[in-house]
Protein backbone atom coordinates (compact mmCIF):
# COMPACT_ATOMS: atom_id res chain seq x y z
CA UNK A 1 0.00 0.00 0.00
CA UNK A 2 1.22 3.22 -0.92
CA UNK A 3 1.54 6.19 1.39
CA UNK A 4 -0.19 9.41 0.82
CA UNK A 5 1.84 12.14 0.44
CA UNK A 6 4.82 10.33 -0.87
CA UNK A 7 6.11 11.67 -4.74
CA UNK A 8 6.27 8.58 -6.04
CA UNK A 9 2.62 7.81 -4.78
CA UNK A 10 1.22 11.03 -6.41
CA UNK A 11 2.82 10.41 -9.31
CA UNK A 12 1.38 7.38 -9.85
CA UNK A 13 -1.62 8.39 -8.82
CA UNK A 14 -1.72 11.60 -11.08
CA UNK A 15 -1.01 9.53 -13.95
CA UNK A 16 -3.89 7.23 -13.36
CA UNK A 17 -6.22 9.66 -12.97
CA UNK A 18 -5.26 11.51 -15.79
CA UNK A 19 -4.53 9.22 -18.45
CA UNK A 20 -6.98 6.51 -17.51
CA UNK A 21 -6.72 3.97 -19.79
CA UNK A 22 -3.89 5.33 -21.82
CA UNK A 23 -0.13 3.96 -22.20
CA UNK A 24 2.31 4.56 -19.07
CA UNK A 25 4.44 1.46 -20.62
CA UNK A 26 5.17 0.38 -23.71
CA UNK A 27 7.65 -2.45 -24.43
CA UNK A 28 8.50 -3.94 -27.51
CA UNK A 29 10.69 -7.49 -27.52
CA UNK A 30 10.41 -10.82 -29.29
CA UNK A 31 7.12 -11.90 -28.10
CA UNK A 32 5.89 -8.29 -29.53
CA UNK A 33 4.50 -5.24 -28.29
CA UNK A 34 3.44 -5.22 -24.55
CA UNK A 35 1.17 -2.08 -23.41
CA UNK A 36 -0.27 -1.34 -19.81
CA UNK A 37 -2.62 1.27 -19.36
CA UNK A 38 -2.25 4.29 -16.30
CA UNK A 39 -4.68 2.63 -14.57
CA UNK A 40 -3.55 -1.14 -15.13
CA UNK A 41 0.29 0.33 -13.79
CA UNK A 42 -1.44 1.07 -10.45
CA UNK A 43 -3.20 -1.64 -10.41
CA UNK A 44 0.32 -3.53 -10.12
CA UNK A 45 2.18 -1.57 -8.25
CA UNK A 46 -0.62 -1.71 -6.00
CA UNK A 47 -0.66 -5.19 -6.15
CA UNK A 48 3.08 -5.75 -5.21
CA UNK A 49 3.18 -3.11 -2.44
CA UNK A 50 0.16 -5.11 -0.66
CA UNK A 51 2.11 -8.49 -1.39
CA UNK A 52 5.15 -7.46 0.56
CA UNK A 53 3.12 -6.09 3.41
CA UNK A 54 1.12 -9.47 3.40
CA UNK A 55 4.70 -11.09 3.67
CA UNK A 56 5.70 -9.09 6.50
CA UNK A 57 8.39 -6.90 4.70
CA UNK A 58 8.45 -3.79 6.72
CA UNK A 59 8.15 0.48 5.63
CA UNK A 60 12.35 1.29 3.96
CA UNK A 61 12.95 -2.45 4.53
CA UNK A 62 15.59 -3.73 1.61
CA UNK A 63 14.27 -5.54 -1.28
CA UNK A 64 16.67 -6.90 -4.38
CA UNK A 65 14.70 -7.23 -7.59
CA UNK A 66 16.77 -9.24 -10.05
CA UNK A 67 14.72 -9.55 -13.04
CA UNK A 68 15.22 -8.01 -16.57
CA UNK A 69 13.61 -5.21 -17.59
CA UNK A 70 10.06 -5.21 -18.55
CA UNK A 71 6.45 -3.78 -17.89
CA UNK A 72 6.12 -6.06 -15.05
CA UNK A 73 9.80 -4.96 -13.52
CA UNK A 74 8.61 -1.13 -13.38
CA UNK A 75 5.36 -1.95 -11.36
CA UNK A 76 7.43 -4.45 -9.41
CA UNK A 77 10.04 -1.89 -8.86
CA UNK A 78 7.54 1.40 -8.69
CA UNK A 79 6.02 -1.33 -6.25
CA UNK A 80 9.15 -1.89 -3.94
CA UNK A 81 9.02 1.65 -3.47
């Protein structure tokens, strides 16, 4: 769960709001062209930030992401925090 008040989080948020359904991520690579929507991005990030609360990972706790980039590393990441 993202905090209020936070850039990041209003950001995010400002985005959603504004562009709705249109593209915060595109990403083109050999399986084609991937899109997510404002809305669907913080839906994820979302998503991930509730996940690691679920798990117990405390607020400025340390989290690697090793992954390569893609749609799903930004909300993952945007998600960390």
């Amino acid at each position: 769960m993202r905090e209020p008040g936070t850039s990041l989080t209003r950001l995010t948020d400002v985005v959603a709001r504004r562009g709705g359904e249109d593209p915060a991520v595109l990403a083109d690579d050999a399986e084609g062209l991937h899109r997510l929507s404002a809305s669907e991005l913080c839906q994820r990030i979302d998503a991930v930030a509730r996940g690691l609360v679920a798990r117990g990972a405390p607020r400025g706790e340390r989290i690697g992401l090793f992954a390569p980039p893609s749609p799903a590393w930004i909300a993952v990441r945007l998600g960390i925090g």
